[in-house]
Protein backbone atom coordinates (compact mmCIF):
# COMPACT_ATOMS: atom_id res chain seq x y z
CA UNK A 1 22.04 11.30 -16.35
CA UNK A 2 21.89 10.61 -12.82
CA UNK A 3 21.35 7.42 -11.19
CA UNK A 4 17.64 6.10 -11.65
CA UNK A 5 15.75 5.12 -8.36
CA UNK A 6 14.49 1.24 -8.31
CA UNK A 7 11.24 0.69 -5.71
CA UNK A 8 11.43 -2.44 -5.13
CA UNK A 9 7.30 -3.56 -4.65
CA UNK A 10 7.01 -6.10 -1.93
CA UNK A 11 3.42 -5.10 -2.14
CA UNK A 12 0.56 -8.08 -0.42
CA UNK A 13 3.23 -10.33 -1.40
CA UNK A 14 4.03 -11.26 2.17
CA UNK A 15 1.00 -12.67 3.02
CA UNK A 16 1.06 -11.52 6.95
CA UNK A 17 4.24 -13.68 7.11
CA UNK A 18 6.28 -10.88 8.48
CA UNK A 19 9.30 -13.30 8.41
CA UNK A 20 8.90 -13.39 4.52
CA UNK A 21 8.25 -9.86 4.57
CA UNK A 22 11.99 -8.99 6.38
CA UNK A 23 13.51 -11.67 3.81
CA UNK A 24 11.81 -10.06 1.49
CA UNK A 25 13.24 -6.53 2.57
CA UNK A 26 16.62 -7.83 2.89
CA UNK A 27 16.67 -9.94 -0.42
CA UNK A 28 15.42 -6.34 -2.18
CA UNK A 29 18.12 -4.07 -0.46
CA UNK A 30 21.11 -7.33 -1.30
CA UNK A 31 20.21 -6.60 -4.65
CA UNK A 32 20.63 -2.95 -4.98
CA UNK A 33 16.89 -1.80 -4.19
CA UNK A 34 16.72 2.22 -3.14
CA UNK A 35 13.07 1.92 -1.69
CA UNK A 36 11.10 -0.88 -0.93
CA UNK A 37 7.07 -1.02 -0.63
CA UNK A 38 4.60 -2.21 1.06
CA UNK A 39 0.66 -1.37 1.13
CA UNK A 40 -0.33 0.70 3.62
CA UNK A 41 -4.52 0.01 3.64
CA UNK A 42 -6.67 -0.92 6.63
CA UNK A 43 -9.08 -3.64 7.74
CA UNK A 44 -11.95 -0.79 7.72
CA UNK A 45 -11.46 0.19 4.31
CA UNK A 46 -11.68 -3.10 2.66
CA UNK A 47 -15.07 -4.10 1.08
CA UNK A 48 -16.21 -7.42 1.58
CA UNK A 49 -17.60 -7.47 -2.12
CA UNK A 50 -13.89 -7.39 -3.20
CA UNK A 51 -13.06 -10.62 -4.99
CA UNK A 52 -9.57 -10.34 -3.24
CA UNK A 53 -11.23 -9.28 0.01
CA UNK A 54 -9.88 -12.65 1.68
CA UNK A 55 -6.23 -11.91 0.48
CA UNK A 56 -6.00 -8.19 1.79
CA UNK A 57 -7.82 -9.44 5.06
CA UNK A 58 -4.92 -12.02 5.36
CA UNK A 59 -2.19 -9.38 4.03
CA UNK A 60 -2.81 -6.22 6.16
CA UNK A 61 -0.09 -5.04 8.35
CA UNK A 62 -0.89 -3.51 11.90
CA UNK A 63 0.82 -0.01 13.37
CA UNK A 64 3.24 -1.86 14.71
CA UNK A 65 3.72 -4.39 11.92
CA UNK A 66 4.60 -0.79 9.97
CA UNK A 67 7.19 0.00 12.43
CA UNK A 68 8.65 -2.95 12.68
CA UNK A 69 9.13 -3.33 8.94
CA UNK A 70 10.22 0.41 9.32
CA UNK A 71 13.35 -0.71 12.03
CA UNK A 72 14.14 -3.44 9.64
CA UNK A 73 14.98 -1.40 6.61
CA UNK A 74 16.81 1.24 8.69
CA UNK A 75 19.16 -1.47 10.02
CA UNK A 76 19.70 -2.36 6.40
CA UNK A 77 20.08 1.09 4.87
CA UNK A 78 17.07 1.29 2.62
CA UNK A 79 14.07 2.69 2.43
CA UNK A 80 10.69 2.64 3.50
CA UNK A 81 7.29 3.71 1.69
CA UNK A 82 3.77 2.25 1.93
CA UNK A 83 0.95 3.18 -0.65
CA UNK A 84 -1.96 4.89 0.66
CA UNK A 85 -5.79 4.48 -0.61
CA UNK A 86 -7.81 7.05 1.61
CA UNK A 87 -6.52 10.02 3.69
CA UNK A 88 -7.21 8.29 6.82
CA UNK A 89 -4.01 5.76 5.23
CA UNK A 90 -1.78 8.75 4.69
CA UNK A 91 -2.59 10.29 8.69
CA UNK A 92 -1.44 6.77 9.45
CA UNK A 93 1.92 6.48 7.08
CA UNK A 94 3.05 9.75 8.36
CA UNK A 95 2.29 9.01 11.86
CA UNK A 96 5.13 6.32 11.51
CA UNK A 97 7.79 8.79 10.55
CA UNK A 98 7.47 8.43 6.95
CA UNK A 99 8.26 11.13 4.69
CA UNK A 100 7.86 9.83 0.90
CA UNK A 101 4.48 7.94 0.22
CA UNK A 102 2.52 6.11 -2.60
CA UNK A 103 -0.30 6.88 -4.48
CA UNK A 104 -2.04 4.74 -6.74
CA UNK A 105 -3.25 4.96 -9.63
CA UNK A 106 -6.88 4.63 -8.47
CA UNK A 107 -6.33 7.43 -5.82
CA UNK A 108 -4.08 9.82 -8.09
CA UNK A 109 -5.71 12.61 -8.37
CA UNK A 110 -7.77 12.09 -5.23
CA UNK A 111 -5.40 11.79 -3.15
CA UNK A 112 -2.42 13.90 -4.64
CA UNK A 113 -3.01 17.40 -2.84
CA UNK A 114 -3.35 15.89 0.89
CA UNK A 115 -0.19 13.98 -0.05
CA UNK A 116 1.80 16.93 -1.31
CA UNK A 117 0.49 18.80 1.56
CA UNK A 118 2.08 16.47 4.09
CA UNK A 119 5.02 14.18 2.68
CA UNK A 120 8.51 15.48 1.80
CA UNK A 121 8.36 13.19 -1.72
CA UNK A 122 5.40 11.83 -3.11
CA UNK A 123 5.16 8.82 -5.99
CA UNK A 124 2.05 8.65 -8.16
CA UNK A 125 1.21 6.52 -10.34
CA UNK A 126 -0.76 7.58 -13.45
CA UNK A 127 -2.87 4.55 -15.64
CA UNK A 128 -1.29 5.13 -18.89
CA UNK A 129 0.69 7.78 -17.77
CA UNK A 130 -1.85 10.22 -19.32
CA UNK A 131 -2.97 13.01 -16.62
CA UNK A 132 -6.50 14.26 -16.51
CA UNK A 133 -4.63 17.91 -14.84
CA UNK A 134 -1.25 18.62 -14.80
CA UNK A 135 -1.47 21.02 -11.77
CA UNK A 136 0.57 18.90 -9.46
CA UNK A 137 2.87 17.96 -12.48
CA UNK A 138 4.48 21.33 -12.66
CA UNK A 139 5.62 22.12 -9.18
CA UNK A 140 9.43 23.45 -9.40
CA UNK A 141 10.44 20.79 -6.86
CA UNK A 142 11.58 17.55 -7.00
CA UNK A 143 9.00 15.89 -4.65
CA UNK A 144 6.64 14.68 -6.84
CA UNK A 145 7.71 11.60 -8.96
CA UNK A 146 4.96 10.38 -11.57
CA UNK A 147 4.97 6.81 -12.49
CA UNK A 148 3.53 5.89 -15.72
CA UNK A 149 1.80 2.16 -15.64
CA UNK A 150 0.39 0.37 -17.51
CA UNK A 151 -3.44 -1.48 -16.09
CA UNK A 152 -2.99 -5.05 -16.96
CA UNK A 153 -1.41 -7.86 -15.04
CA UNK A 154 0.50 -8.77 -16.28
CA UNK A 155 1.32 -6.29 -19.08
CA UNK A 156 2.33 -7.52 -22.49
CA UNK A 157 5.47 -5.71 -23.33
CA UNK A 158 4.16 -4.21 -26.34
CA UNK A 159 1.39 -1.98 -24.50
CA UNK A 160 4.30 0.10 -23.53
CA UNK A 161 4.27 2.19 -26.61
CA UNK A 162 0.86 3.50 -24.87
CA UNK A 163 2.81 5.45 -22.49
CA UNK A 164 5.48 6.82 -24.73
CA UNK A 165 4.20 10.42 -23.83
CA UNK A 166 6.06 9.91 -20.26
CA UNK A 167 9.22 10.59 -21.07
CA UNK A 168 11.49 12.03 -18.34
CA UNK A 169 8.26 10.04 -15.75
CA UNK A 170 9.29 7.09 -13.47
CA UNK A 171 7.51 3.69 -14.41
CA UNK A 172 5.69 1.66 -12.18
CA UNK A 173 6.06 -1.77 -13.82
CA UNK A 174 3.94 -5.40 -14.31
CA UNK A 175 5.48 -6.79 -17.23
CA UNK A 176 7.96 -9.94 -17.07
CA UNK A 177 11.20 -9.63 -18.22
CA UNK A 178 13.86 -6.58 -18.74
CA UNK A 179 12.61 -5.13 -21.85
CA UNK A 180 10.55 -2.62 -20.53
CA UNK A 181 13.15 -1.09 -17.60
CA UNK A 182 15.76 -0.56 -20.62
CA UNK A 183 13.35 1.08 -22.87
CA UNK A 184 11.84 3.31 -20.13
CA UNK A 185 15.66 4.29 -19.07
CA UNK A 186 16.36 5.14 -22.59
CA UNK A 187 13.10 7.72 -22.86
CA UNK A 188 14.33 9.12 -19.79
CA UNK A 189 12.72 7.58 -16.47
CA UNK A 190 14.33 8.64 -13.31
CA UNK A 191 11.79 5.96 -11.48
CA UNK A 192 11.07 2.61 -11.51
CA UNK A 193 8.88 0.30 -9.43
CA UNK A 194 9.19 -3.51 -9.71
CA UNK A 195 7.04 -6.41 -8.54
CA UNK A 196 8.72 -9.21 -7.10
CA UNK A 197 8.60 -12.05 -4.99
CA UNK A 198 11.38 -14.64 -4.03
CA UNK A 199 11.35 -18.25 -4.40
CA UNK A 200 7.94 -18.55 -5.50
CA UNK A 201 6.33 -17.81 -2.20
CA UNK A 202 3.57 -14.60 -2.31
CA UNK A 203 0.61 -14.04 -3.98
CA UNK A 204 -0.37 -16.29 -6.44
CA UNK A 205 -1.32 -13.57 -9.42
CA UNK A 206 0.00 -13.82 -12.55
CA UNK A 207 2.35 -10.99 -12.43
CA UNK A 208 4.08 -12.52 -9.60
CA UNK A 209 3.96 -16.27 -10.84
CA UNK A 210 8.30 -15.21 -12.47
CA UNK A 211 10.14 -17.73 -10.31
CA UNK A 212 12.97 -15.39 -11.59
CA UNK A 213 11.19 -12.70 -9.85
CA UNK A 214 14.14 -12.13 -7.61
CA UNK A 215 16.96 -12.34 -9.88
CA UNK A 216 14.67 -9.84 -12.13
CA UNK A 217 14.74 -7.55 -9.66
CA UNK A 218 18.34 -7.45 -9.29
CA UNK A 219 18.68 -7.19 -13.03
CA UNK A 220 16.66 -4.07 -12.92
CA UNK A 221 18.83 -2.23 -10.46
CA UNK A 222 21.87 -2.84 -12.67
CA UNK A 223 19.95 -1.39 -15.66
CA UNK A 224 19.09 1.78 -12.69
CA UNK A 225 22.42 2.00 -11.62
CA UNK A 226 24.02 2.04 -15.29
CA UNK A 227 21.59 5.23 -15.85
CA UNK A 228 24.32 7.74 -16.02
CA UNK A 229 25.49 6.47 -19.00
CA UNK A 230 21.98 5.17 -20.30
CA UNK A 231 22.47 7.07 -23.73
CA UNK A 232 25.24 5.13 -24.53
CA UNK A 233 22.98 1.87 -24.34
CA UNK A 234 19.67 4.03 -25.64
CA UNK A 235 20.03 2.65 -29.71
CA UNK A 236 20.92 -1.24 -28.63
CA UNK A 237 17.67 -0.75 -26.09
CA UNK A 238 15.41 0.49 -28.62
CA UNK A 239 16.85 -2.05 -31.25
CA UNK A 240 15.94 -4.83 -28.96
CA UNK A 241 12.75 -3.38 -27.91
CA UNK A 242 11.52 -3.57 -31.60
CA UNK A 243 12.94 -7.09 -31.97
């Protein structure tokens, strides 16, 4: 088994503070992060109606917020990849020299064919990890990675047995604790995404309210980087899992 990939999901957590946003980059590649995310909407999309309206208005990062974040993760050796919502966002994310992009689970299968069209790797997430199509599941590359999660924030542990069908998917993650990144390594994920925030600063949601949320994330890309011998651990993970 080959090492599993940790996304390390900065997401609105930033605030507009790009200072927290660079610590937050450089906190996420310390601990052994492969990607790290951001989201890559824009003022004209949001809705007004949106009970979080005031938070994304606050949160949204410019062109050259982007690039800047962009610089800062290729002086650190990691990653960079922004979710899109509309095609408009993905014009925009490739315009910045990305090649791998984010798809939500809201966009999926909107969004997917534009995405595969135009990105070298592309990471969607699927609500339960149950498609509607499988058409863009079944391409003989490697570019598209599909990330089972699970629609509640946060997610009790247990409502992982849901997505059970995934195995061999990536996970896109909003439980607390470890539980969930052994279990998912153990039915074969090759992916997975993790919330975090450091120090308690970020959006006050309850999936990011873990004042461990750092340390978490670090814990999670020693579980990713044991992978390659993951089915030596797969019997003690699935033993604590049903604890």
């Amino acid at each position: 088994m080959s090492r599993c990939i940790l996304v390390a999901e900065l997401a609105t957590n930033h605030g507009g503070d790009m200072t927290l946003a660079k610590e937050m980059i450089t906190r996420a590649a310390a601990a052994g992060a492969d990607i790290v995310k951001t989201q890559g909407y824009q003022m004209k999309h949001l809705r007004q109606s949106d009970p979080q309206y005031d938070w994304f208005t606050q949160s949204v990062l410019s062109d050259d917020q982007h690039r800047e974040l962009i610089a800062h993760c290729g002086d650190l050796g990691v990653h960079y990849m922004s979710t899109g919502y509309t095609e408009s966002d993905l014009r925009r994310l490739w315009r910045f020299g990305l090649r791998r992009v984010k798809i939500g689970s809201g966009e999926g299968y909107r969004l997917v064919g534009l995405a595969l069209a135009t990105f070298h790797e592309v990471y969607v997430s699927l609500a339960w990890g149950v498609p509607k199509e499988s058409t863009f599941l079944n391409r003989p590359d490697p570019t598209v990675h599909v990330l089972a999660t699970v629609p509640l924030y946060p997610a009790p542990v247990e409502t992982y047995s849901r997505v059970s069908r995934c195995r061999g998917a990536g996970y896109s993650d909003h439980h607390i604790g470890l539980d969930v990144a052994k279990i998912a390594i153990a039915r074969g994920a090759t992916v997975l995404e993790k919330h975090f925030q450091i120090d308690g600063r970020g959006r006050n949601q309850p999936w990011n309210m873990n004042a461990e949320g750092l340390a978490e994330l670090k814990r999670w890309a020693d579980v990713c980087a044991q992978a390659r011998d993951g089915t030596a651990f797969e019997g003690r993970w699935r033993e604590s899992s049903s604890s």
